[in-house]
Structure formats: C-alpha cells, structure tokens
Protein backbone atom coordinates (compact mmCIF):
# COMPACT_ATOMS: atom_id res chain seq x y z
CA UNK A 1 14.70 90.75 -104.13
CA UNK A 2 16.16 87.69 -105.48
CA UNK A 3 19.35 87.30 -106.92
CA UNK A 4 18.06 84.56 -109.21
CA UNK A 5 15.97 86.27 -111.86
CA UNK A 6 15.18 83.01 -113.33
CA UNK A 7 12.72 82.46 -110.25
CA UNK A 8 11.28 85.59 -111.01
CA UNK A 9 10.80 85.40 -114.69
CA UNK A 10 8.89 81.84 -113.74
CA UNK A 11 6.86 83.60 -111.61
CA UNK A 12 6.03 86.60 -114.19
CA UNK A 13 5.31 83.84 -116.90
CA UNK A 14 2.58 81.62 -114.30
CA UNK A 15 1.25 84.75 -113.52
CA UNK A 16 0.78 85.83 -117.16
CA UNK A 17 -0.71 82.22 -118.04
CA UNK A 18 -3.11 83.03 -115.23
CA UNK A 19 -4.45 85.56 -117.30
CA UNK A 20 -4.99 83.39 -120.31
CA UNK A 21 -6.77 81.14 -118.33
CA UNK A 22 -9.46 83.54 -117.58
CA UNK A 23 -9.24 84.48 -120.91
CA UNK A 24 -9.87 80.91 -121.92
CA UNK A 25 -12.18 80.30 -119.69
CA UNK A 26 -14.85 83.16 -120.79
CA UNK A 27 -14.82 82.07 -124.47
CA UNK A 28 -15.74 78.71 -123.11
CA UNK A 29 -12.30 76.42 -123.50
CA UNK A 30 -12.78 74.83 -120.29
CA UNK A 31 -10.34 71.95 -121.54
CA UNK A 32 -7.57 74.82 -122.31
CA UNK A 33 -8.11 76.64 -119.81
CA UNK A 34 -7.49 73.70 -117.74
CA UNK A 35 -4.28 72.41 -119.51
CA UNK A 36 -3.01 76.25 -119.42
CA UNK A 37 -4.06 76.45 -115.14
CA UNK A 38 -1.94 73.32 -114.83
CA UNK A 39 1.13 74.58 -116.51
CA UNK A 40 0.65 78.07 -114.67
CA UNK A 41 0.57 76.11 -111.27
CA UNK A 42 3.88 74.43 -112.55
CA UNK A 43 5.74 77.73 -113.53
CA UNK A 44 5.01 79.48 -109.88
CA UNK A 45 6.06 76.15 -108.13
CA UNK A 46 8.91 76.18 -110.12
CA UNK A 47 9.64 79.85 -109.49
CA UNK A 48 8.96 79.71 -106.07
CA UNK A 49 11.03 76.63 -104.95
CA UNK A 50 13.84 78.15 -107.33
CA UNK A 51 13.54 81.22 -104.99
C-alpha cells in the first residue's frame, strides 16, 4: 500500500460521494447529483495522482 494515507483517504471520500450520488440520483436531484459526481471525480483524481 501507499505510504501516503492522504491519497487513500481521497480515494475513500470519492468513493463514498459516489454513493450519494446514486442516492441523489433516485430521489430525483439530478442537479446534485451532478455537482456531487463532479466533486467525486475530483477527490479520486486527486487521490490517485497523489498516489
């Protein structure tokens, strides 16, 4: 594993935003659901190029 744990805690958190996405999504707040799949793609960018 990484010796970085702040690339892996960025990873956890996208991951966990991913969830609220779908979440989001089936209660029908496309426009959230949206702004939250946008920030998830950021933290797991983040996490991976801080790998």
């Amino acid at each position: 594993m990484t010796e970085n744990w702040t690339a892996a805690v960025m990873v956890f958190v996208g991951l966990f935003m991913i969830g609220g996405v779908v979440s989001f999504f089936k209660q029908g707040l496309k426009v959230f659901a949206g702004v939250l799949g946008v920030a998830a793609a950021l933290a797991i960018t983040a996490g991976v190029l801080w790998w």
